[in-house]
Protein backbone atom coordinates (compact mmCIF):
# COMPACT_ATOMS: atom_id res chain seq x y z
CA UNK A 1 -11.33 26.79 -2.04
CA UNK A 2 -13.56 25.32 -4.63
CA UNK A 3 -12.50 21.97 -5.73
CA UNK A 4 -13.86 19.60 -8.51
CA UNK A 5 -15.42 16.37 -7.49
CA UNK A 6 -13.93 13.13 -8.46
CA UNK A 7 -15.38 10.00 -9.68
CA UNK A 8 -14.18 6.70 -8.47
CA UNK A 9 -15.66 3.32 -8.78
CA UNK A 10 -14.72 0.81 -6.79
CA UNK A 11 -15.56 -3.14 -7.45
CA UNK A 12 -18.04 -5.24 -4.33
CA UNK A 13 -19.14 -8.62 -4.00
CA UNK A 14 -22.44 -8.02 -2.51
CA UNK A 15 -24.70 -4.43 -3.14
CA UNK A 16 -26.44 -5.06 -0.21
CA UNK A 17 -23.58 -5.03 2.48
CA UNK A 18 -22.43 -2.21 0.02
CA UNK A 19 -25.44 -0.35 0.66
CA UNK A 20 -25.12 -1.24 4.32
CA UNK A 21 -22.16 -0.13 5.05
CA UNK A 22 -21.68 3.11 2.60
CA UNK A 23 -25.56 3.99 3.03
CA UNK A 24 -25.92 2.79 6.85
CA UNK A 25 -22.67 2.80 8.02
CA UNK A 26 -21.16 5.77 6.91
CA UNK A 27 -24.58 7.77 6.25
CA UNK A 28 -23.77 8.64 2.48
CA UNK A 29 -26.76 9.58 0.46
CA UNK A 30 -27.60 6.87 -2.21
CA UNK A 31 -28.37 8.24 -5.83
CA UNK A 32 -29.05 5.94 -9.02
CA UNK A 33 -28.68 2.12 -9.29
CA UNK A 34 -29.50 -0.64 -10.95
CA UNK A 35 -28.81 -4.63 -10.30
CA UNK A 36 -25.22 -4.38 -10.90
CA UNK A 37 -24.17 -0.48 -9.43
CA UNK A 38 -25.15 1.25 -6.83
CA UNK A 39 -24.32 5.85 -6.89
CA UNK A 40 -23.35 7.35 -3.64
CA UNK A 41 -22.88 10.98 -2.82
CA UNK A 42 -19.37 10.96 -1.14
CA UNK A 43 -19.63 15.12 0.26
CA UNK A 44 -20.42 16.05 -3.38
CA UNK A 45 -18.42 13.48 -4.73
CA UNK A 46 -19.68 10.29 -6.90
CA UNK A 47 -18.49 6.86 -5.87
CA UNK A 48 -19.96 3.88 -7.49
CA UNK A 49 -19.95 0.42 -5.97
CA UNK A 50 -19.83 -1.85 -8.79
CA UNK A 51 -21.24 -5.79 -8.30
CA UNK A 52 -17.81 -7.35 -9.49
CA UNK A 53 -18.16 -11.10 -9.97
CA UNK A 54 -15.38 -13.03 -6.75
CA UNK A 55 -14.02 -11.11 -3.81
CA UNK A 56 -11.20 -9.98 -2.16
CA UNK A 57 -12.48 -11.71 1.01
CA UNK A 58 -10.48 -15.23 0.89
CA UNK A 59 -12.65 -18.31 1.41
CA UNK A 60 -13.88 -19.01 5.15
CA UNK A 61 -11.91 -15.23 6.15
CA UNK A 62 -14.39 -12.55 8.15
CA UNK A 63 -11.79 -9.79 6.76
CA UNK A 64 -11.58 -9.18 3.64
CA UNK A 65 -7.27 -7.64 2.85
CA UNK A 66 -6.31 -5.16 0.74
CA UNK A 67 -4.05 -5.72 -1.81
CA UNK A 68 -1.25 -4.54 -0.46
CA UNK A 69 0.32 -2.06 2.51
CA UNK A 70 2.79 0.63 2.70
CA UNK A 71 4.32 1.66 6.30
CA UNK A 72 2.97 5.46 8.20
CA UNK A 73 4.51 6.18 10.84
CA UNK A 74 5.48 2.29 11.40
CA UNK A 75 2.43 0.85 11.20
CA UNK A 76 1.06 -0.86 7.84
CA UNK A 77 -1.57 0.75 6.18
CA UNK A 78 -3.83 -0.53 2.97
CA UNK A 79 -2.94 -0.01 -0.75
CA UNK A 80 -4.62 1.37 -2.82
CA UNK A 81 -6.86 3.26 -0.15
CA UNK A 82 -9.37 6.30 -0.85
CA UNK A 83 -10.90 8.89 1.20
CA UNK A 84 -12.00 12.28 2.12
CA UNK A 85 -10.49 15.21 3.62
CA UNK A 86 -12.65 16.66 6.04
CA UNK A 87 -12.30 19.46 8.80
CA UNK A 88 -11.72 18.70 12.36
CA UNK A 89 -15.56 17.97 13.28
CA UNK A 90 -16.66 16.42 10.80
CA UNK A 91 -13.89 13.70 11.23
CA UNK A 92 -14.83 12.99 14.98
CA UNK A 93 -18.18 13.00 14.07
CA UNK A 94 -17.69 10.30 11.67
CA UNK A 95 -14.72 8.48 13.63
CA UNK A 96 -17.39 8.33 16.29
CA UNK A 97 -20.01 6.83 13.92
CA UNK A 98 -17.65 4.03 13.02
CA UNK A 99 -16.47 3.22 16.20
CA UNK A 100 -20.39 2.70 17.45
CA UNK A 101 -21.11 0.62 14.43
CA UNK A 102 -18.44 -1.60 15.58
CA UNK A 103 -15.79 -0.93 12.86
CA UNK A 104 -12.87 -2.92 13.11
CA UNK A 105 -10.16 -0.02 12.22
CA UNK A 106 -6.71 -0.92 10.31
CA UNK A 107 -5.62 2.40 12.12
CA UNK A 108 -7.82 3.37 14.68
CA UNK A 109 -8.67 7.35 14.65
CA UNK A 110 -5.44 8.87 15.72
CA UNK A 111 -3.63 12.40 16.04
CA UNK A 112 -0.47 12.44 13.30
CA UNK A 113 2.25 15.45 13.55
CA UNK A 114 0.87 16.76 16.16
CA UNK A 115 2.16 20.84 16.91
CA UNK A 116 3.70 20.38 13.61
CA UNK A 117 2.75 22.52 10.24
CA UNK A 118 0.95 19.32 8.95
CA UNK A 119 -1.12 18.01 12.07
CA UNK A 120 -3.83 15.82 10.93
CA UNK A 121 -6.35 13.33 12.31
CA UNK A 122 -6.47 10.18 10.26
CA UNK A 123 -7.86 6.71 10.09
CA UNK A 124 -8.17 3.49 8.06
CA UNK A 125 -10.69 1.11 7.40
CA UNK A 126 -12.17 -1.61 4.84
CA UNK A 127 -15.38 -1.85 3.46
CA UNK A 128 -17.18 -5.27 3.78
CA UNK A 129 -15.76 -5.92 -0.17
CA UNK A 130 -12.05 -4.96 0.87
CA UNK A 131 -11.87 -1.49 -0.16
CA UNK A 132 -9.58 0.29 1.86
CA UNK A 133 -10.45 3.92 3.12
CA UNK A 134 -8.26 6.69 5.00
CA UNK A 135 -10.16 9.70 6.19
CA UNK A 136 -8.01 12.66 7.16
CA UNK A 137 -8.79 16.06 8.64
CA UNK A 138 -6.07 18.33 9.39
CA UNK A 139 -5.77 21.40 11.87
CA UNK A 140 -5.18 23.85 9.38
CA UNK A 141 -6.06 22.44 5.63
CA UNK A 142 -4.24 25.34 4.43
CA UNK A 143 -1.33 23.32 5.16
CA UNK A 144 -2.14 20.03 3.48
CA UNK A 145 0.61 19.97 1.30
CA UNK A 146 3.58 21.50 3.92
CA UNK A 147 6.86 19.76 4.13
């Protein structure tokens, strides 16, 4: 299935805990920049972290919160949040890259619907800026959209 890539940008308070985390952290290639943005190859995808004047982090917190949360499977989870779909081994590979750079998870890595049409492995996290993330991989992504 050939898909087109998106383009997102996504406001940070500091490019240098952006480029830690998206370039470190997660391992995504970094393309063009300049003082204020900073390009990242997201799996063939461009996301731009953009040096936004303030943050989302609230004076004196170590966690920055998203703007607001919806409920999955009765748990809260961040919105707006952004990720990738990847398959099966590419999402433990990077669940297990997160977990040994210390990542504190919103939802740790988990197994959602399991034996069901739509069983997926998901998980949330924020950026240092406050950027909420979900990365997903289901069993079969034939079946992404199944009811």
């Amino acid at each position: 299935m050939t898909r087109p890539a998106f383009h997102l940008a996504i406001p940070v308070d500091d490019l240098a805990r952006a480029r830690a985390f998206y370039g470190s952290v997660l391992g995504l290639p970094e393309g063009r920049s300049t003082d204020g943005w900073v390009d990242w190859d997201l799996h063939g995808h461009q996301l731009v972290t953009h040096l936004v004047a303030g943050s989302r982090t609230e004076a004196g917190s170590s966690r920055p919160e998203p703007t607001g949360h919806g409920t999955v499977d009765g748990r809260p989870v961040p919105v707006p949040h952004f990720g990738l779909v990847l398959d099966v081994d590419a999402f433990q590979v990077l669940a297990r890259r997160l977990t040994d750079a210390g990542t504190a998870f919103v939802v740790e890595p988990s197994l959602r619907f399991a034996g069901q049409p739509a069983e997926q492995w998901t998980m949330f996290l924020l950026d240092p800026a406050g950027n909420a993330l979900e990365f997903k991989a289901f069993r079969d992504e034939t079946r992404m959209f199944a009811r």
